[in-house]
Protein backbone atom coordinates (compact mmCIF):
# COMPACT_ATOMS: atom_id res chain seq x y z
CA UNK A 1 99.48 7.02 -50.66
CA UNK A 2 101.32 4.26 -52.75
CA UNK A 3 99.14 1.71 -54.03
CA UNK A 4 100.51 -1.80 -54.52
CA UNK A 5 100.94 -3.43 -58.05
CA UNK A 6 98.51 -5.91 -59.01
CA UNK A 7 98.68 -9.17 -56.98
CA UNK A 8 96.94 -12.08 -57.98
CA UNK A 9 97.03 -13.19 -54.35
CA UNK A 10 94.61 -12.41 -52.54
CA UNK A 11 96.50 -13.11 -48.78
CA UNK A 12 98.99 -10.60 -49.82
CA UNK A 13 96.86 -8.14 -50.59
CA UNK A 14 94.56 -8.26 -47.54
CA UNK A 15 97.91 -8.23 -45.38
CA UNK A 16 99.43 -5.36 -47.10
CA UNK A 17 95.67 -3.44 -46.79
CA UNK A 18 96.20 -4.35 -42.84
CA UNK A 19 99.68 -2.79 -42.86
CA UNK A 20 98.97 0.79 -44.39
CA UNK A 21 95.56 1.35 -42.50
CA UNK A 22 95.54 3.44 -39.37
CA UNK A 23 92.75 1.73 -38.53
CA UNK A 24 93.63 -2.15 -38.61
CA UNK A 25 97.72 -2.06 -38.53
CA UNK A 26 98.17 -2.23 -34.70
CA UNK A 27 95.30 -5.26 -34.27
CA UNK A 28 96.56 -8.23 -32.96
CA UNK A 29 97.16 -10.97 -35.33
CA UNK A 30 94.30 -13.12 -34.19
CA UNK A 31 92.28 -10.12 -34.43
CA UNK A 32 93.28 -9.39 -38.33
CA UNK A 33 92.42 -13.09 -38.85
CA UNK A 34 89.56 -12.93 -37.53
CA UNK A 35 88.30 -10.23 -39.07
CA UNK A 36 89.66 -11.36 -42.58
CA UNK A 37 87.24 -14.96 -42.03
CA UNK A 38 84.33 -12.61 -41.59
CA UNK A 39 84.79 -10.79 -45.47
CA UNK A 40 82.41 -10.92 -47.77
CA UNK A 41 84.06 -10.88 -51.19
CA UNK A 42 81.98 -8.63 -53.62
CA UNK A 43 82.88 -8.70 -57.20
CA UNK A 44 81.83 -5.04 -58.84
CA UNK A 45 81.57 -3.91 -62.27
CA UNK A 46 82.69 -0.36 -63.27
CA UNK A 47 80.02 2.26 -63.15
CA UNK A 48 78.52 -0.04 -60.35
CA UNK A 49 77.14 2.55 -57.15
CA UNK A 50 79.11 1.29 -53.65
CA UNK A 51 76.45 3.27 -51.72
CA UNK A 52 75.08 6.98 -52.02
CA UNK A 53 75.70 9.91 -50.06
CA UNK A 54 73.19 10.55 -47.45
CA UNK A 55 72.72 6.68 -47.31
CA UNK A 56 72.97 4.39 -44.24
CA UNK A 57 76.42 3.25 -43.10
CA UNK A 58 76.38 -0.39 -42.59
CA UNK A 59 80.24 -1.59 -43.97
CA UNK A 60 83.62 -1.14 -43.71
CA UNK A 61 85.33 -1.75 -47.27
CA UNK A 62 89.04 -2.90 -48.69
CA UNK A 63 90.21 -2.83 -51.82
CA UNK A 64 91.14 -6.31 -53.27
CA UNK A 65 91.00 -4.77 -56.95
CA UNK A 66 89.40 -2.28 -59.34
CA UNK A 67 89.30 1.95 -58.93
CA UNK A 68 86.80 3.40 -56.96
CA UNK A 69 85.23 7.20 -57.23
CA UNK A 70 84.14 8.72 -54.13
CA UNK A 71 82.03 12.44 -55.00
CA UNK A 72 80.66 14.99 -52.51
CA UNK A 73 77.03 16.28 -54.15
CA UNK A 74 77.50 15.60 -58.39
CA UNK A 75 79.62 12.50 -59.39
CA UNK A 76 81.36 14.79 -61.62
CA UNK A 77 82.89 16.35 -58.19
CA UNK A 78 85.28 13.53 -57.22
CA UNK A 79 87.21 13.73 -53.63
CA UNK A 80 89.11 10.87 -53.78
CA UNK A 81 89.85 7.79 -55.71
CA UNK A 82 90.91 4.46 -54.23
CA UNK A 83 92.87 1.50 -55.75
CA UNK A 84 94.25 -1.73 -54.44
CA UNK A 85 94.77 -2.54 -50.48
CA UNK A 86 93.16 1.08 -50.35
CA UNK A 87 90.18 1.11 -47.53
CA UNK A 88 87.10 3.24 -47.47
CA UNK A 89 83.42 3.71 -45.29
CA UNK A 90 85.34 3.72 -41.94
CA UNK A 91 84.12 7.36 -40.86
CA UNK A 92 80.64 7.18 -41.01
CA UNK A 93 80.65 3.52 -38.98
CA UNK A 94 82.81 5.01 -36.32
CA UNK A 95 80.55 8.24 -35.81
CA UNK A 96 77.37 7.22 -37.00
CA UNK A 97 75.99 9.20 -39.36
CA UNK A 98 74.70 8.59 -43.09
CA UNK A 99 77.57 8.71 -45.82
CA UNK A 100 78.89 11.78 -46.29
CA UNK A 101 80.29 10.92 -50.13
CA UNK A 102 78.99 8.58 -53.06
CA UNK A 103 81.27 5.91 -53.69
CA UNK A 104 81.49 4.36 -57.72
CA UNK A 105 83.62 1.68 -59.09
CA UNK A 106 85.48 3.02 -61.78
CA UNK A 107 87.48 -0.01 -62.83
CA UNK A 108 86.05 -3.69 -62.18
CA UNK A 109 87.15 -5.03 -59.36
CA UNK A 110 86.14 -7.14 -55.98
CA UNK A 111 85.90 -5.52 -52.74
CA UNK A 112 86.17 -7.13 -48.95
CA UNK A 113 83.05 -6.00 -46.94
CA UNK A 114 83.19 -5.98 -43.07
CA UNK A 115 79.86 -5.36 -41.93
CA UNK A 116 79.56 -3.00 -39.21
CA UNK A 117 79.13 -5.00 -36.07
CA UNK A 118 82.23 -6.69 -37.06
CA UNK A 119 84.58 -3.99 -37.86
CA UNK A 120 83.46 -1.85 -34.62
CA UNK A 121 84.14 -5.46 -32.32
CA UNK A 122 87.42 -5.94 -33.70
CA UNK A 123 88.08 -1.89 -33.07
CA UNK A 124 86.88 -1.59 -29.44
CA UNK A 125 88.36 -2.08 -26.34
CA UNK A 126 91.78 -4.15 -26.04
CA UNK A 127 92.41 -3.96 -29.93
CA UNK A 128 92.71 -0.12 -29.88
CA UNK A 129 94.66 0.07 -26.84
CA UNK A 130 97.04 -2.09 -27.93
CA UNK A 131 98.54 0.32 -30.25
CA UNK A 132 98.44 3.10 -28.25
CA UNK A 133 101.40 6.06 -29.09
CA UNK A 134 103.16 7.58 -27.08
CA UNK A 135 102.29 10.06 -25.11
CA UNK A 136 104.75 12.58 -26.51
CA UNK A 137 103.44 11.91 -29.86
CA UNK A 138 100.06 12.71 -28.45
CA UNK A 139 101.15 15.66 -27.21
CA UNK A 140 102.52 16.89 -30.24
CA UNK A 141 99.41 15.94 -32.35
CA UNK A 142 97.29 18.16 -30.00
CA UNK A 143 100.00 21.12 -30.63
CA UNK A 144 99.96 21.19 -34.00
CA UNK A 145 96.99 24.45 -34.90
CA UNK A 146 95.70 21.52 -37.90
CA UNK A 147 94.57 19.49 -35.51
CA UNK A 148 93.49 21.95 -32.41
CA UNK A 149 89.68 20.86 -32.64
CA UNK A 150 90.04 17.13 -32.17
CA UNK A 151 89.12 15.86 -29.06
CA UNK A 152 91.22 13.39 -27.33
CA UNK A 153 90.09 10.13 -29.04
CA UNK A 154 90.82 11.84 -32.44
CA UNK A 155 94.02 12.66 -31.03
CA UNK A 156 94.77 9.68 -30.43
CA UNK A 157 94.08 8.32 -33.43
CA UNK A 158 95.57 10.35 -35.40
CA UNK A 159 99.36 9.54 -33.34
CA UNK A 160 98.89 6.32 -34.39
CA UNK A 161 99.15 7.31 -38.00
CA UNK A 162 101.68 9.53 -37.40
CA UNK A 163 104.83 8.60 -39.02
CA UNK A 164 108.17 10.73 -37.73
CA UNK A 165 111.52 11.26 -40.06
CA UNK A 166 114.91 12.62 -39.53
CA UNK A 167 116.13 14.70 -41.85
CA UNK A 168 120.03 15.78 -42.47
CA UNK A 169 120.41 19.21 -43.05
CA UNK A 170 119.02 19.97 -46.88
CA UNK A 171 117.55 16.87 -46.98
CA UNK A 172 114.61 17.53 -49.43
CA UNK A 173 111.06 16.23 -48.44
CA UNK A 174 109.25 17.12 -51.53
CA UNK A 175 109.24 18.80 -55.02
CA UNK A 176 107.38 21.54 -56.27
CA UNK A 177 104.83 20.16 -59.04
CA UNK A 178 105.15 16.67 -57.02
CA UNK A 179 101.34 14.89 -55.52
CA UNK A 180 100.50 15.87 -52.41
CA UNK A 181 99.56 12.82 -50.67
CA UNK A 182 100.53 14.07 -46.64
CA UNK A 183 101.03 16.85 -44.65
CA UNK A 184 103.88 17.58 -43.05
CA UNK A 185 104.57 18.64 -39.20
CA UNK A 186 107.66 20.18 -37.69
CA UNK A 187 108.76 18.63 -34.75
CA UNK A 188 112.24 19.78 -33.86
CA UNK A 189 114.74 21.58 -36.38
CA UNK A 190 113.43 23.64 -39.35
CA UNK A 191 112.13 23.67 -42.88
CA UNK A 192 112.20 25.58 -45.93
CA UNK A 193 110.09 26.38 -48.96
CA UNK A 194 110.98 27.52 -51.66
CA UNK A 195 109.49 27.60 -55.81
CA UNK A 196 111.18 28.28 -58.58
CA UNK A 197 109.56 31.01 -60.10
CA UNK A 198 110.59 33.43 -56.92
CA UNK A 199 113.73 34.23 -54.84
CA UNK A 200 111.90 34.34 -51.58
CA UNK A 201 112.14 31.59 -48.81
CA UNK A 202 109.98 30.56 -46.29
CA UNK A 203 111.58 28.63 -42.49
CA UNK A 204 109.04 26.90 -40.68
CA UNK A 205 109.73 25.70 -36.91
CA UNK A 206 107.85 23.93 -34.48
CA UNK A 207 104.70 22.68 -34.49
CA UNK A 208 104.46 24.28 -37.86
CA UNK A 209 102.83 22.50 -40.74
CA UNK A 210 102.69 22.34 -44.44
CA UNK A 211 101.26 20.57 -47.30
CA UNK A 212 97.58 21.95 -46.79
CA UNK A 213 97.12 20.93 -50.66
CA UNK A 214 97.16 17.52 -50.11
CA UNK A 215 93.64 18.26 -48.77
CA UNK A 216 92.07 19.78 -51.35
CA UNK A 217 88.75 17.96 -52.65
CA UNK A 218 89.54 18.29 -56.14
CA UNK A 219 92.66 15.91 -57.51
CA UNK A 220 94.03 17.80 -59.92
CA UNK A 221 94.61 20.58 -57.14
CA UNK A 222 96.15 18.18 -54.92
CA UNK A 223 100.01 19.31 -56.11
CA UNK A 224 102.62 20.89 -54.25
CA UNK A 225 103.06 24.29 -54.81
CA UNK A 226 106.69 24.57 -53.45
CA UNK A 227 110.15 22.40 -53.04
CA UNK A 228 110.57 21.79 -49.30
CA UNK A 229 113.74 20.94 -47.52
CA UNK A 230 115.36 20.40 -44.35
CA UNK A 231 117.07 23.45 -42.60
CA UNK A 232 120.88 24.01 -41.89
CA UNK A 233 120.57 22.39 -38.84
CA UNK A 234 117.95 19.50 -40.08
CA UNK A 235 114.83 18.39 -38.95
CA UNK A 236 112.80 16.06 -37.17
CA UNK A 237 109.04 16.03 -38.82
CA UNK A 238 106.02 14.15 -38.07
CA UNK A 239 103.70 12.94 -41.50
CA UNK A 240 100.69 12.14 -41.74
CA UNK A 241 98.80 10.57 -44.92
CA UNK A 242 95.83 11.99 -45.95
CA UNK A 243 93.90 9.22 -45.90
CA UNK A 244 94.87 8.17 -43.17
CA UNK A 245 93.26 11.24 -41.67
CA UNK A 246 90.37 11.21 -43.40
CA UNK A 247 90.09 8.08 -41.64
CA UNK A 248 90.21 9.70 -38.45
């Protein structure tokens, strides 16, 4: 996911945070204010602990500025690095449970915190329904095999983030050697792979997926491992940021 160039204001950041987050783009604007007067700003120093896996889950955070680590088990094992308008410590608030990663600042910085009774308020009822998808996206969520062990309110969740593209016919979606930062659903149409160092080529059709790298724990593993384009006839497909599942 892109992360936005240094800002030295601080409206413009939170804003831009609201717009890329599954969870917070579809509150209502009174809602987003809300929440925004009910921060705490936290200035951090690099090498400074966030909070420790295993430990208990009591805020939501968002990225004003800095680099932040988070690491499954030895903080040499990193899963995931966050920069500015970047948001982390959602999962474990939504299905309670202790952390399930370490977070670290790596670069000094100053995060928002939304303590847990406020982030699950602004969440609940009205808030969420008012971005509900629709229910063909839903249905297409549930079809894809990624995703065929969510229940419904992860379902649901995760059609908000999706994020659907037309593609003309040879249209490229990604490089080999590129980040992989989403993965990528077939919705109507077909796809292609193909790498450079072989002949062979690979058509995907619906509800097939790709881009199962972007997942990997480790970053340096995280890059595509083949060019991908549209089909003769195009493509309609359905993305969906990593993060922003992780999220869900």
């Amino acid at each position: 996911m892109a992360v936005m160039a240094a800002s030295m204001d601080p409206e413009a950041i939170w804003l831009e945070a609201v717009r890329t987050s599954v969870l917070l783009r579809h509150l209502a604007p009174h809602e987003v204010k809300s929440m925004r007067v009910a921060c705490k700003v936290s200035k951090v120093r690099a090498q400074m602990n966030i909070y420790r896996q295993g430990a208990f889950a009591d805020c939501f955070y968002v990225v004003q500025s800095g680099r932040f680590r988070a690491s499954v088990g030895s903080e040499d094992a990193t899963a995931r690095e966050y920069g500015q308008c970047q948001t982390f410590g959602s999962y474990e608030i939504l299905f309670p449970q202790p952390r399930t990663a370490s977070l670290t600042c790596v670069e000094s910085g100053a995060l928002w915190m939304i303590e847990k009774k406020t982030f699950v308020s602004k969440l609940a009822g009205d808030a969420v329904a008012s971005g509900m998808p629709a229910p063909s996206t839903i249905d297409f969520v549930r079809s894809v095999h990624l995703f065929a062990d969510l229940d419904d309110g992860h379902v649901v969740q995760l059609a908000r983030a999706a994020n659907e593209q037309t593609l003309a016919p040879d249209e490229k979606i990604c490089s080999q050697g590129d980040k992989a930062t989403a993965i990528y659903a077939v919705m109507s149409g077909s796809i292609v792979t193909s790498q450079s160092d072989s002949s062979y080529q690979y058509t995907m059709r619906a509800p097939d997926f790709m881009g199962e790298s972007a997942l990997y724990p480790e970053e340096e593993l995280r890059i595509r491992k083949a060019t991908v384009s549209a089909g003769k006839e195009g493509a309609v497909v359905v993305s969906f940021e990593v993060l922003d599942i992780e999220a869900v």
